[in-house]
PDB file of N, CA and C in Angstrom:
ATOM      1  N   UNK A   1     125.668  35.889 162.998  1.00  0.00           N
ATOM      2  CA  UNK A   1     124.688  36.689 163.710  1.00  0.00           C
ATOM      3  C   UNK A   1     124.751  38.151 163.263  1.00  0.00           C
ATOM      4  N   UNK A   2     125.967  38.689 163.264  1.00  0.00           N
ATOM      5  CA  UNK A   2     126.004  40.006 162.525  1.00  0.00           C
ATOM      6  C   UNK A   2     125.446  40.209 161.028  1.00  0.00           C
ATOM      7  N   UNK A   3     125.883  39.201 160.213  1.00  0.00           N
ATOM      8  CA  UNK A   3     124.914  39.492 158.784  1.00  0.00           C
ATOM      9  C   UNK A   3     124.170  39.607 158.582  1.00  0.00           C
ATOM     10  N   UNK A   4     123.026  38.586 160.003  1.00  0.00           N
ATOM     11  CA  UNK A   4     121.624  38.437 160.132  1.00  0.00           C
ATOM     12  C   UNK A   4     121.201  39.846 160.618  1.00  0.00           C
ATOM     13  N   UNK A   5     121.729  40.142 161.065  1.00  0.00           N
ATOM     14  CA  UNK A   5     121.135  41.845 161.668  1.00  0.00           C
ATOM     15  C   UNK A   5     121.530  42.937 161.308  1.00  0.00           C
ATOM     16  N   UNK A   6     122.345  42.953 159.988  1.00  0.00           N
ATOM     17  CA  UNK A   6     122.749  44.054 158.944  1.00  0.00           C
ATOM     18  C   UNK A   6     121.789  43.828 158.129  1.00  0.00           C
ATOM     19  N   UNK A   7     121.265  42.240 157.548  1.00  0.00           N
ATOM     20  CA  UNK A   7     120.225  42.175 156.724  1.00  0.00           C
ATOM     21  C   UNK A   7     119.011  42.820 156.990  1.00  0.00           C
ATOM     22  N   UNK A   8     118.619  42.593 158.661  1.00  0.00           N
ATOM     23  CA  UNK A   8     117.272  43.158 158.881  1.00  0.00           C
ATOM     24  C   UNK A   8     117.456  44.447 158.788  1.00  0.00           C
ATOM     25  N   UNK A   9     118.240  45.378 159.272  1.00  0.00           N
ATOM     26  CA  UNK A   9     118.598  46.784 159.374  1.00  0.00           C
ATOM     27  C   UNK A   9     118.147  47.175 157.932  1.00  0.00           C
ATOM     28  N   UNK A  10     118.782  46.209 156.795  1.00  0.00           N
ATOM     29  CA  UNK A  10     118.797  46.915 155.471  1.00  0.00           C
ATOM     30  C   UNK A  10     117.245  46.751 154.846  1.00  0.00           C
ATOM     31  N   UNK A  11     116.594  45.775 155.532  1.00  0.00           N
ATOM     32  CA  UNK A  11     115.386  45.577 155.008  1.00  0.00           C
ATOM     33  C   UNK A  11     114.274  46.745 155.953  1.00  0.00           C
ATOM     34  N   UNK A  12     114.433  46.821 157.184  1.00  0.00           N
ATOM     35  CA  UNK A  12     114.032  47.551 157.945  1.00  0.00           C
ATOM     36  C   UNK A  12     114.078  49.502 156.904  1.00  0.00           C
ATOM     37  N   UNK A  13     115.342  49.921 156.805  1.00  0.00           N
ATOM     38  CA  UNK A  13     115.091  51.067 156.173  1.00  0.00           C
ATOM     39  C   UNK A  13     114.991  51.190 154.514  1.00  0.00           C
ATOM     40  N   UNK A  14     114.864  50.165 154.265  1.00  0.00           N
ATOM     41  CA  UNK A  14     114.243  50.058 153.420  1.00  0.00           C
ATOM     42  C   UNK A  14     112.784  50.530 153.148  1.00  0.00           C
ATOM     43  N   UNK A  15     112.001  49.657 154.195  1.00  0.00           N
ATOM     44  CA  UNK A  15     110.603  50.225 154.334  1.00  0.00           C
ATOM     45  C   UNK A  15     110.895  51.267 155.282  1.00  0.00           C
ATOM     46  N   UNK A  16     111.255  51.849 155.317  1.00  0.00           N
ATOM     47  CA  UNK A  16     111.028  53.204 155.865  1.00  0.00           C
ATOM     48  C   UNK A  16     111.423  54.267 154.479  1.00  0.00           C
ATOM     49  N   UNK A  17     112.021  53.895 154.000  1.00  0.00           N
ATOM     50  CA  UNK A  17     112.356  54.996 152.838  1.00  0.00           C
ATOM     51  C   UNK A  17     111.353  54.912 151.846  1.00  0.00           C
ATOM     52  N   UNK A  18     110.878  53.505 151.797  1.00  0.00           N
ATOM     53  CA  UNK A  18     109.866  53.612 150.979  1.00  0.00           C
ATOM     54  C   UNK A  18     108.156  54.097 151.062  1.00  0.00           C
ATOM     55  N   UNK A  19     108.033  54.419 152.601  1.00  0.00           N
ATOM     56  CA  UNK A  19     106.858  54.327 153.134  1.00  0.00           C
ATOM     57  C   UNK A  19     106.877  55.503 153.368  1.00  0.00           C
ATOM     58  N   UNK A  20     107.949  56.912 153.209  1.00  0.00           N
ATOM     59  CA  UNK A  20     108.149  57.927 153.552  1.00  0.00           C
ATOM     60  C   UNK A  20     108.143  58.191 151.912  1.00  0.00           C
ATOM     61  N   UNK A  21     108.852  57.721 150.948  1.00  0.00           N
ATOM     62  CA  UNK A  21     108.156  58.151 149.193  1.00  0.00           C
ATOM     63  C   UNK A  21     106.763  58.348 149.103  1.00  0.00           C
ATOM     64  N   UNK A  22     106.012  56.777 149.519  1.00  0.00           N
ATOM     65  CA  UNK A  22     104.687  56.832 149.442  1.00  0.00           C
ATOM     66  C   UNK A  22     104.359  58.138 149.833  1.00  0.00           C
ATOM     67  N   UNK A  23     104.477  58.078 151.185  1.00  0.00           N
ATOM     68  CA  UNK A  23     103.622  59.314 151.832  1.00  0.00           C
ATOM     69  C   UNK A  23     103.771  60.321 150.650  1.00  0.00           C
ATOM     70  N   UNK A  24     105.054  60.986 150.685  1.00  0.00           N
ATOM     71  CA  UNK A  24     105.475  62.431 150.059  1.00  0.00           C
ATOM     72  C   UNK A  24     104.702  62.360 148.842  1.00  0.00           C
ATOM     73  N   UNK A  25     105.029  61.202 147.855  1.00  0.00           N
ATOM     74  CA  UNK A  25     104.294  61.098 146.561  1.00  0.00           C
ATOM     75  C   UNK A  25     102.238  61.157 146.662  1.00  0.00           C
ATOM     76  N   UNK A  26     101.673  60.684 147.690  1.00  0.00           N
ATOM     77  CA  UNK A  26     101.102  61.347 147.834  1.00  0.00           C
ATOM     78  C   UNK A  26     100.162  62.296 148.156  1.00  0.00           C
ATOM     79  N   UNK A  27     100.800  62.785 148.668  1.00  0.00           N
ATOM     80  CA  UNK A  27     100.514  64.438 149.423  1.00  0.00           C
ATOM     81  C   UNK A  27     100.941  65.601 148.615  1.00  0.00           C
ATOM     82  N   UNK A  28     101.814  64.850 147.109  1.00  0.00           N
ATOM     83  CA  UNK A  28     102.361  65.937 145.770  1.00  0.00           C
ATOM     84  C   UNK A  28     101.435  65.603 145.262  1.00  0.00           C
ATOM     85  N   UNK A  29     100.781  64.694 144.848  1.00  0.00           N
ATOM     86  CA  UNK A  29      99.353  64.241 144.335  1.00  0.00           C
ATOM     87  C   UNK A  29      98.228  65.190 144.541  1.00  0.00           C
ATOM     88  N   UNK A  30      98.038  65.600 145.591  1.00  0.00           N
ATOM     89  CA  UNK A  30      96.804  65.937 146.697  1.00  0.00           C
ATOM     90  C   UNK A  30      96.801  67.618 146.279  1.00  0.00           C
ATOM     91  N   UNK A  31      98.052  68.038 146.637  1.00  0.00           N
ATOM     92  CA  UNK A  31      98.402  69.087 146.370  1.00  0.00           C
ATOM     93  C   UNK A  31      98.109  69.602 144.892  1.00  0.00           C
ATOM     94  N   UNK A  32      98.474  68.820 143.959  1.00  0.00           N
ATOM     95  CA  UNK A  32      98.525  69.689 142.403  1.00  0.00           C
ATOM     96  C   UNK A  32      97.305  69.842 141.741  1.00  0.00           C
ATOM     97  N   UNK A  33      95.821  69.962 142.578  1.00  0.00           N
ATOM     98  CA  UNK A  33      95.087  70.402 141.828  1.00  0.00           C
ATOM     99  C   UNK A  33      94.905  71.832 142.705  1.00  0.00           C
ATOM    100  N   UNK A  34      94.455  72.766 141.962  1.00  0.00           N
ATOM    101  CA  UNK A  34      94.118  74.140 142.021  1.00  0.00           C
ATOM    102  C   UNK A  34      93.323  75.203 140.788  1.00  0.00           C
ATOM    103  N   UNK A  35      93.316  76.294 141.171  1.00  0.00           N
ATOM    104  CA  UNK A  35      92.445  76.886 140.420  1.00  0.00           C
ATOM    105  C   UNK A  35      93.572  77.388 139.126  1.00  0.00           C
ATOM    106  N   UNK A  36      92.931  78.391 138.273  1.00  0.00           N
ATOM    107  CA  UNK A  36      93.993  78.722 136.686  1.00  0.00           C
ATOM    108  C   UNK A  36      94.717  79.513 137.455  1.00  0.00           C
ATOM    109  N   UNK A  37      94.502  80.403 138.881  1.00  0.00           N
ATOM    110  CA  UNK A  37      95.431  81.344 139.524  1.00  0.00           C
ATOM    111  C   UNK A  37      96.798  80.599 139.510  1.00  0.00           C
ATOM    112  N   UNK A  38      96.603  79.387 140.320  1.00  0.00           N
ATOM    113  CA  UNK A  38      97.816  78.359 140.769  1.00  0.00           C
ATOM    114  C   UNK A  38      98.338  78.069 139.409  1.00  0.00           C
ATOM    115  N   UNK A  39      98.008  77.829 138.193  1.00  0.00           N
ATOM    116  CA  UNK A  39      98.435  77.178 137.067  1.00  0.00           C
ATOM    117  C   UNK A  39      99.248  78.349 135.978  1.00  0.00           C
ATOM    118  N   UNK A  40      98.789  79.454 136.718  1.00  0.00           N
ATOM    119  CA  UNK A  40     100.003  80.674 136.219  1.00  0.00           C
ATOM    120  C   UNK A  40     101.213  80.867 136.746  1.00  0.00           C
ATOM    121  N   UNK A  41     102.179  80.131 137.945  1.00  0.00           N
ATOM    122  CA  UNK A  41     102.873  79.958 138.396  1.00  0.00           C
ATOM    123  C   UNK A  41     103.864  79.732 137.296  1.00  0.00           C
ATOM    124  N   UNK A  42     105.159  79.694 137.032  1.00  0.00           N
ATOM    125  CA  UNK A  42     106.071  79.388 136.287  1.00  0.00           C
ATOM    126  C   UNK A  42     106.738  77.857 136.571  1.00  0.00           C
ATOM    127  N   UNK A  43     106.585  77.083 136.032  1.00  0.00           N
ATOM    128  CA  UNK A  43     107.215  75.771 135.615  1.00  0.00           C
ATOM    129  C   UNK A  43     106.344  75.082 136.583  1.00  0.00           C
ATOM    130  N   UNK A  44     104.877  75.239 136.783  1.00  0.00           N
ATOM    131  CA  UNK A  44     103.853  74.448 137.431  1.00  0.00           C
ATOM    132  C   UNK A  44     102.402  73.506 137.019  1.00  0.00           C
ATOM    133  N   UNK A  45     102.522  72.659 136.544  1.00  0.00           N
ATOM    134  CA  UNK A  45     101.547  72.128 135.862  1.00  0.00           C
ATOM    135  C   UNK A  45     100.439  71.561 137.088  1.00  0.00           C
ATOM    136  N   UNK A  46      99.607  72.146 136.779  1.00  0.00           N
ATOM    137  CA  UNK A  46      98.840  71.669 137.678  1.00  0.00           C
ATOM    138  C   UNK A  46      97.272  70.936 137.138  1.00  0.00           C
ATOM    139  N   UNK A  47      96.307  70.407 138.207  1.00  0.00           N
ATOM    140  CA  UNK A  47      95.204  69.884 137.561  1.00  0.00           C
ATOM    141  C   UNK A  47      94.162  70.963 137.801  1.00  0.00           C
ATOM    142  N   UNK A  48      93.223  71.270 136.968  1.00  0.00           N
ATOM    143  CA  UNK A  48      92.063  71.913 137.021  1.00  0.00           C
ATOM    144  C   UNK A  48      91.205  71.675 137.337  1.00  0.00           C
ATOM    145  N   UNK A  49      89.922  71.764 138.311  1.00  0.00           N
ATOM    146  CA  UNK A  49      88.624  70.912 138.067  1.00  0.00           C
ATOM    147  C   UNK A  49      87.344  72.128 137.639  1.00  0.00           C
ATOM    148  N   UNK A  50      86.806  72.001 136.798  1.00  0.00           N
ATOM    149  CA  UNK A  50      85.565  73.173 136.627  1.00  0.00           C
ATOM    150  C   UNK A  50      84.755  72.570 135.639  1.00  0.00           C
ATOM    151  N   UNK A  51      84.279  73.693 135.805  1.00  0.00           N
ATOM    152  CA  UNK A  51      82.794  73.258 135.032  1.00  0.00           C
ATOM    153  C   UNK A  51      82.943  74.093 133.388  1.00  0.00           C
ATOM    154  N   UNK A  52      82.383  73.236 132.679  1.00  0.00           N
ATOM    155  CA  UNK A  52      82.576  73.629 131.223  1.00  0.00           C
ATOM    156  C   UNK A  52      81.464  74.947 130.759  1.00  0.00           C
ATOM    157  N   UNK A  53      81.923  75.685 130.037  1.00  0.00           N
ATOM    158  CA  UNK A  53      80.965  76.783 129.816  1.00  0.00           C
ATOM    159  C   UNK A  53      80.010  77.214 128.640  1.00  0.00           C
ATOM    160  N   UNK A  54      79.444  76.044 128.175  1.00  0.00           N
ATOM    161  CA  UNK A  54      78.393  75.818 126.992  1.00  0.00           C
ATOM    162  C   UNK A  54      78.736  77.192 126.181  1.00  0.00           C
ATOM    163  N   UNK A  55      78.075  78.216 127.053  1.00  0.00           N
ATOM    164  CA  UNK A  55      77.389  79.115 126.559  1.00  0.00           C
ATOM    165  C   UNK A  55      78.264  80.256 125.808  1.00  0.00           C
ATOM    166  N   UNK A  56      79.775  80.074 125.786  1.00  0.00           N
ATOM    167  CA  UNK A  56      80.750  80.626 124.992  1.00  0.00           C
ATOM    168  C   UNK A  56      81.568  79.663 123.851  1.00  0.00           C
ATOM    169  N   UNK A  57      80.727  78.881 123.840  1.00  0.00           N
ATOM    170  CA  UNK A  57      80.852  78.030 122.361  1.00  0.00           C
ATOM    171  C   UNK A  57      82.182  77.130 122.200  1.00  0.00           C
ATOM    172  N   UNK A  58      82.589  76.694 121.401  1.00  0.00           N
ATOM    173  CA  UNK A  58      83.927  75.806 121.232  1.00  0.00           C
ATOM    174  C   UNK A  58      84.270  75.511 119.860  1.00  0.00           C
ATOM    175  N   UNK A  59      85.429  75.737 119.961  1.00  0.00           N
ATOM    176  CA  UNK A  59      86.021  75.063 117.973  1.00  0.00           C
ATOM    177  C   UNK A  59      86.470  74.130 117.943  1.00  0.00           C
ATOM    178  N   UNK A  60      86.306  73.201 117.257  1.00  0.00           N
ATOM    179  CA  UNK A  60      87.268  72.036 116.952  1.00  0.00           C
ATOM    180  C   UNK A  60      87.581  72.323 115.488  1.00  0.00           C
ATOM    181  N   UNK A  61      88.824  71.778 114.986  1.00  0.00           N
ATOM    182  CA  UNK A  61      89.438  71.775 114.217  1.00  0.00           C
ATOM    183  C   UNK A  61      90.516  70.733 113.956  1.00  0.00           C
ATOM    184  N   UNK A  62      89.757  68.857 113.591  1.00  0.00           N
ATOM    185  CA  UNK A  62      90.438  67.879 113.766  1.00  0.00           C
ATOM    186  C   UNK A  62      91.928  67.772 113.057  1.00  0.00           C
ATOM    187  N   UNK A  63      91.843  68.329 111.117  1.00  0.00           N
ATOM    188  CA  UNK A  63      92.784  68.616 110.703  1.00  0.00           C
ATOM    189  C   UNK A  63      93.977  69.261 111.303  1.00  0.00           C
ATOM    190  N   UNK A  64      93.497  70.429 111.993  1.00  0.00           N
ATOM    191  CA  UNK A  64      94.576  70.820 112.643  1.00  0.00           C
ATOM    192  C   UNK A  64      94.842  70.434 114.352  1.00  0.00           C
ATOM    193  N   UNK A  65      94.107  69.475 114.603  1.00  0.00           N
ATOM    194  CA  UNK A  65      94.378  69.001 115.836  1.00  0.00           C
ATOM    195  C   UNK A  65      94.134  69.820 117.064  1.00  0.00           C
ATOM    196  N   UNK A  66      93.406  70.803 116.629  1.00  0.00           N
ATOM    197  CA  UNK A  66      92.724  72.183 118.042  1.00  0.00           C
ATOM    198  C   UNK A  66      91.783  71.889 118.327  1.00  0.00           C
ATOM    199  N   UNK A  67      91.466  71.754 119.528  1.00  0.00           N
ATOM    200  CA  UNK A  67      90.058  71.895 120.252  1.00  0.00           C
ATOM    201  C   UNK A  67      89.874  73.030 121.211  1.00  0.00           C
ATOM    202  N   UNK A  68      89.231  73.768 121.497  1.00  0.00           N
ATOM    203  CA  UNK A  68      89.371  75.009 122.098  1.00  0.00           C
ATOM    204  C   UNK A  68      87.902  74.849 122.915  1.00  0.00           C
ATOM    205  N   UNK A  69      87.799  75.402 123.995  1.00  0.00           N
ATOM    206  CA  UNK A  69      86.588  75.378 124.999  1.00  0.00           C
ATOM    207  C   UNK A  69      86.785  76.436 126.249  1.00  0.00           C
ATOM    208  N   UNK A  70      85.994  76.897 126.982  1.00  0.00           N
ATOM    209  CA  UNK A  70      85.825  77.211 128.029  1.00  0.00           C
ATOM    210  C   UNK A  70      85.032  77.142 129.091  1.00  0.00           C
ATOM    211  N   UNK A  71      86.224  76.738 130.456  1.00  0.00           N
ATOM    212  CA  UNK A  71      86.203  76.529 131.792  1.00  0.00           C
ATOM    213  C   UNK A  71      86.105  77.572 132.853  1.00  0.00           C
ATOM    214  N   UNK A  72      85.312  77.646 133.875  1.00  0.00           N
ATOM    215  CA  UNK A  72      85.204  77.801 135.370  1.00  0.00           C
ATOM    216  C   UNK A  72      85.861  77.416 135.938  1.00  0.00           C
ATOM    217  N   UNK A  73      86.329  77.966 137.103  1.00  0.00           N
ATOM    218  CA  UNK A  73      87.421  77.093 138.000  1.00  0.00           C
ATOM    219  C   UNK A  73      86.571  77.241 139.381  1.00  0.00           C
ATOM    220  N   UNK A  74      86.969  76.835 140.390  1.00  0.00           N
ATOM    221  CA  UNK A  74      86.773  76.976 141.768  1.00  0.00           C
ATOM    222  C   UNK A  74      86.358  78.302 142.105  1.00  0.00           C
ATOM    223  N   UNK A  75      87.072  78.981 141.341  1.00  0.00           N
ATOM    224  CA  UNK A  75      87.167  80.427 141.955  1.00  0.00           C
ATOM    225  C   UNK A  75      86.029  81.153 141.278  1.00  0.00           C
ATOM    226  N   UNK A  76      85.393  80.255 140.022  1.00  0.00           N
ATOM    227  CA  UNK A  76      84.721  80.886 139.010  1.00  0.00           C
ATOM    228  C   UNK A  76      84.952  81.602 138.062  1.00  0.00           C
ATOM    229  N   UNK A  77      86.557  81.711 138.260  1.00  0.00           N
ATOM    230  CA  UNK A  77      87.150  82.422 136.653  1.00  0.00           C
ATOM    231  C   UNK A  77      87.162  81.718 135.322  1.00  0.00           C
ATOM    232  N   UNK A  78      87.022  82.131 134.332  1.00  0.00           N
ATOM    233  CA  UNK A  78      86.448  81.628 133.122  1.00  0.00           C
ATOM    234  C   UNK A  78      87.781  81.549 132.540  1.00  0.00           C
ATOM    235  N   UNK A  79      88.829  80.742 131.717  1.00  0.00           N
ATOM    236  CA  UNK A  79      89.268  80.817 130.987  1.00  0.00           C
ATOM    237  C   UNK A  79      89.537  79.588 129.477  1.00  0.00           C
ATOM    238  N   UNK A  80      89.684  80.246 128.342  1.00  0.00           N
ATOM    239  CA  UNK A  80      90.140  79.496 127.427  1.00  0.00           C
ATOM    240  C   UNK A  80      90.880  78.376 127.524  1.00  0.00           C
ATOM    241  N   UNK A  81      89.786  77.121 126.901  1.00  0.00           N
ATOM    242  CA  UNK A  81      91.185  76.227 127.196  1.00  0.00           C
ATOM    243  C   UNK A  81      91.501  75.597 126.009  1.00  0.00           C
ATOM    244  N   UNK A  82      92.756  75.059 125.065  1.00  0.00           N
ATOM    245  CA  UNK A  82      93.142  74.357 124.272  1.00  0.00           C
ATOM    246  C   UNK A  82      93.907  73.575 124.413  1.00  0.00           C
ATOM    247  N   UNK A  83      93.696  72.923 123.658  1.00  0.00           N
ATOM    248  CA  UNK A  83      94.257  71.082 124.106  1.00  0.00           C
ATOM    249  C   UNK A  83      94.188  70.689 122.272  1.00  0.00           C
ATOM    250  N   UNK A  84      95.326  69.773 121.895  1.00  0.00           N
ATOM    251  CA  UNK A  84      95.425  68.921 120.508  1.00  0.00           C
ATOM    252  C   UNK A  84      94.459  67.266 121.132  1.00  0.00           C
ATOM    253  N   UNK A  85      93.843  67.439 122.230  1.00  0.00           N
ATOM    254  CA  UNK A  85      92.772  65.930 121.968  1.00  0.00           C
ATOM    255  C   UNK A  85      91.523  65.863 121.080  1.00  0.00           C
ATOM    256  N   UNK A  86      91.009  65.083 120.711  1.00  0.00           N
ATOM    257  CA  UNK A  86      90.264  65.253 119.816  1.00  0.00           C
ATOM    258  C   UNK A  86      88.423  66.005 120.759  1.00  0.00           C
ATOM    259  N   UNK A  87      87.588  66.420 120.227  1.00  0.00           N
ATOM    260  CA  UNK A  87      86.525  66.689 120.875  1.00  0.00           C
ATOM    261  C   UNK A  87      85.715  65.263 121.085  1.00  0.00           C
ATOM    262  N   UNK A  88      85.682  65.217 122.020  1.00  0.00           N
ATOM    263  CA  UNK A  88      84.778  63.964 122.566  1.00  0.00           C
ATOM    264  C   UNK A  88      83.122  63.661 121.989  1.00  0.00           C
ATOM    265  N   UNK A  89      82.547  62.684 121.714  1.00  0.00           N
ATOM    266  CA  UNK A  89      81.158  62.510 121.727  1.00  0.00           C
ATOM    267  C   UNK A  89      80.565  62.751 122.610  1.00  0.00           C
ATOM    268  N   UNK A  90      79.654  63.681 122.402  1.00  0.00           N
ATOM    269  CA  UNK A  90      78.802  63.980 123.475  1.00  0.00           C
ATOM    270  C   UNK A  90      79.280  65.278 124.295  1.00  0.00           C
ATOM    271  N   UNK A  91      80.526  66.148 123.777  1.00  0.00           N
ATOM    272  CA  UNK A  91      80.786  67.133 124.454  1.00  0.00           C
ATOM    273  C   UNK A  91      79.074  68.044 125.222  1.00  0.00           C
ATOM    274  N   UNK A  92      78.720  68.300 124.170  1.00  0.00           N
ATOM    275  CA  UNK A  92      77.598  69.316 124.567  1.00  0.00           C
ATOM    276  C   UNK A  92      76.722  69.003 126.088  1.00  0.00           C
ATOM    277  N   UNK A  93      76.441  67.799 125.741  1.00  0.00           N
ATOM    278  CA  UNK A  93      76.332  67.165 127.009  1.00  0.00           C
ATOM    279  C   UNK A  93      76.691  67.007 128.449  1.00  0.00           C
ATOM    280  N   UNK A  94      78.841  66.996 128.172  1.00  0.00           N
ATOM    281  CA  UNK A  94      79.421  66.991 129.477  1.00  0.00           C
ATOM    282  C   UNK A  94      79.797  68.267 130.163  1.00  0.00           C
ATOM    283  N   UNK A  95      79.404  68.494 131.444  1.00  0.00           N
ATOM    284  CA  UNK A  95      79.326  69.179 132.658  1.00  0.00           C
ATOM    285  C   UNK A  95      80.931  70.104 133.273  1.00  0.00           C
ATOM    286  N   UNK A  96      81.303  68.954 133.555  1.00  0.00           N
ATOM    287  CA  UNK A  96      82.644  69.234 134.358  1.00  0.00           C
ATOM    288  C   UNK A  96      83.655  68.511 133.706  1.00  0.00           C
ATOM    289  N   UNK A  97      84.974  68.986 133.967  1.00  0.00           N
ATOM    290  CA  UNK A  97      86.116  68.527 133.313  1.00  0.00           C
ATOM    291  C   UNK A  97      87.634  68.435 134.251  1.00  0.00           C
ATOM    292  N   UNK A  98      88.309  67.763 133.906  1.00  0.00           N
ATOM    293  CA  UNK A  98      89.861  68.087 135.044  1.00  0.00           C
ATOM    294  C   UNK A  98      90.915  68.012 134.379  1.00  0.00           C
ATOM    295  N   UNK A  99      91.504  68.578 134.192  1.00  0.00           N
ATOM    296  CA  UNK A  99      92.707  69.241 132.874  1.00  0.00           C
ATOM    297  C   UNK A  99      93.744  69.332 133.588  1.00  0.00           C
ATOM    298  N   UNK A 100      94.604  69.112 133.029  1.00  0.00           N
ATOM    299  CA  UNK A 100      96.066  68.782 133.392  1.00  0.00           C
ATOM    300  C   UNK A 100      97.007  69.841 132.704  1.00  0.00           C
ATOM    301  N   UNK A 101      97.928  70.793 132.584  1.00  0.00           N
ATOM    302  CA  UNK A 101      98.466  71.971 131.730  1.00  0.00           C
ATOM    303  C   UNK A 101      99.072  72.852 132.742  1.00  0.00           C
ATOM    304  N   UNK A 102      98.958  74.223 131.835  1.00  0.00           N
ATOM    305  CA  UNK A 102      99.743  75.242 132.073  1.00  0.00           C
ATOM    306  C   UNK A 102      99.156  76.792 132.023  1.00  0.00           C
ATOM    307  N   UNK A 103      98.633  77.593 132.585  1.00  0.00           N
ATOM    308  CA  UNK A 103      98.403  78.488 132.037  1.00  0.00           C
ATOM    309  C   UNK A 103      99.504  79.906 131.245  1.00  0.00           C
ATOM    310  N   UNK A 104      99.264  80.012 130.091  1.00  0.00           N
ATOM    311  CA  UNK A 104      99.829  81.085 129.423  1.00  0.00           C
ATOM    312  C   UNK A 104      99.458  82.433 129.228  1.00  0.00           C
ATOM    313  N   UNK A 105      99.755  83.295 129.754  1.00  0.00           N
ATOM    314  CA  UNK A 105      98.834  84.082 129.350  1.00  0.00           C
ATOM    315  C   UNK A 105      96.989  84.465 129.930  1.00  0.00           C
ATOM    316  N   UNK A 106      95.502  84.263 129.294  1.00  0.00           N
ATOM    317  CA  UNK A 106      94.682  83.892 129.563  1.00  0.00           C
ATOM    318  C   UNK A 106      94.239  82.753 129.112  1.00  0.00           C
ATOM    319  N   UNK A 107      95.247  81.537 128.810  1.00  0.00           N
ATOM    320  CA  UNK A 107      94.608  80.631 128.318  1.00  0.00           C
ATOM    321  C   UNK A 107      95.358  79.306 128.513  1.00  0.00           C
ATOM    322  N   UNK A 108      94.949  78.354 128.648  1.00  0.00           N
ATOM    323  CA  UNK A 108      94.902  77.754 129.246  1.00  0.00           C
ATOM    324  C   UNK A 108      95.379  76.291 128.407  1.00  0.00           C
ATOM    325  N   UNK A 109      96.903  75.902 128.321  1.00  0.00           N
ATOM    326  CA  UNK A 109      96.900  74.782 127.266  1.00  0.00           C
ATOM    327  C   UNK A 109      96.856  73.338 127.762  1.00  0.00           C
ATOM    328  N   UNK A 110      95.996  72.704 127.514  1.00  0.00           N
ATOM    329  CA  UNK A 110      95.709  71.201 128.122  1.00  0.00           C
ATOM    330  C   UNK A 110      96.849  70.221 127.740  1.00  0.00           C
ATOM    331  N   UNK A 111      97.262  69.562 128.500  1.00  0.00           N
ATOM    332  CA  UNK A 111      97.844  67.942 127.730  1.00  0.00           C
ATOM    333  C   UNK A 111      96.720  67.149 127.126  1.00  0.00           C
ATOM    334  N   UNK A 112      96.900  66.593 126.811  1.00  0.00           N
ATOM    335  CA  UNK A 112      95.726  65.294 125.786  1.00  0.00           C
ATOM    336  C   UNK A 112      94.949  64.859 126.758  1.00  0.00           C
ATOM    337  N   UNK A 113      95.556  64.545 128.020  1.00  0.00           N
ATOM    338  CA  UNK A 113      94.791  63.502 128.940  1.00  0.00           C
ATOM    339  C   UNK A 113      93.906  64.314 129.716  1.00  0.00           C
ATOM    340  N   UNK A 114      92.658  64.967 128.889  1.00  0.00           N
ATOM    341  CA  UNK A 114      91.852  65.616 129.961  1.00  0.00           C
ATOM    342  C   UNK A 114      90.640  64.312 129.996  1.00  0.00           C
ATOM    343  N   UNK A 115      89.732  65.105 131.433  1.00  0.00           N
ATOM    344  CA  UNK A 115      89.390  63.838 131.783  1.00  0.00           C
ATOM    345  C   UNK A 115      87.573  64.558 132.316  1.00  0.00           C
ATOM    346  N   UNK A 116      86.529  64.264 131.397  1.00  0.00           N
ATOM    347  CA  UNK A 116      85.643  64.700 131.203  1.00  0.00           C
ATOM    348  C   UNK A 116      84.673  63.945 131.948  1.00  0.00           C
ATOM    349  N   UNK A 117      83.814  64.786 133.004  1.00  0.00           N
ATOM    350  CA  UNK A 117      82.753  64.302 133.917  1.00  0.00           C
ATOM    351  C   UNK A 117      81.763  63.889 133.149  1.00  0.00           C
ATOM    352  N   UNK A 118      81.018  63.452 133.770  1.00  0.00           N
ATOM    353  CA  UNK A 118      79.304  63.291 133.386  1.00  0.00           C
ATOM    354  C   UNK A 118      78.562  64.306 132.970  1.00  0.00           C
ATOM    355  N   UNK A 119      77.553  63.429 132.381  1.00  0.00           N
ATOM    356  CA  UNK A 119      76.644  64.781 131.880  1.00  0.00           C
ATOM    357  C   UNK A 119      75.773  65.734 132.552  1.00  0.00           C
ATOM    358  N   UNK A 120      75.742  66.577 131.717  1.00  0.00           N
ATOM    359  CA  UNK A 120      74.912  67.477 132.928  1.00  0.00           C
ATOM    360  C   UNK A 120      73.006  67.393 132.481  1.00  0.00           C
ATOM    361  N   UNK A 121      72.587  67.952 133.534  1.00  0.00           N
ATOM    362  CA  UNK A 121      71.076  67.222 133.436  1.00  0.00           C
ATOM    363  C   UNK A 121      70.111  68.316 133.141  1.00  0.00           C
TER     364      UNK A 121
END
């Protein structure tokens, strides 16, 4: 009878430890998007969401693996962004974007995995 009810105990906080990860994991989720202000923080990678800014142009440079563009944020601040992903088909086209990085400086370096909205109309 005692093993039987050390077992449940252990299965019991079990789901509790795990249902208290969930939560925390995410509500760290929820939390890490913000504007380039938040992404100037030191050792903070955060997600971006904005709108892409046609009208200050973009380089790609596949050989050397640069793509360079600029973003709006929430706040409406404009900054440079570079990322080694390749330029997408149909950039000119897409609208909004959500970038994953760091800001340095005024600019803004992407991981690969940015993640490009729909087009704009």
């Amino acid at each position: 009878m005692k093993k039987v009810l050390i077992g449940i105990l252990v299965i019991i906080l079990a789901c509790v430890i795990y249902g208290i990860s969930s939560i925390y994991s995410t509500y760290k989720a929820q939390s890490a998007y913000g504007s380039f202000e938040n992404a100037a923080e030191p050792d903070n990678g955060y997600n971006i969401v904005g709108n892409i800014n046609h009208d200050l142009g973009n380089v790609y440079k596949p050989e050397l693996k640069y793509f360079s563009f600029y973003v709006s944020d929430v706040k409406g601040v404009v900054r440079k962004v570079i990322t080694s992903s390749p330029k997408p088909y149909g950039f000119e086209s897409i609208a909004q974007v959500v970038l994953k990085g760091q800001l340095k400086g005024n600019e803004f370096f992407a991981k690969d995995d940015i993640l490009f909205g729909p087009p704009r109309k």
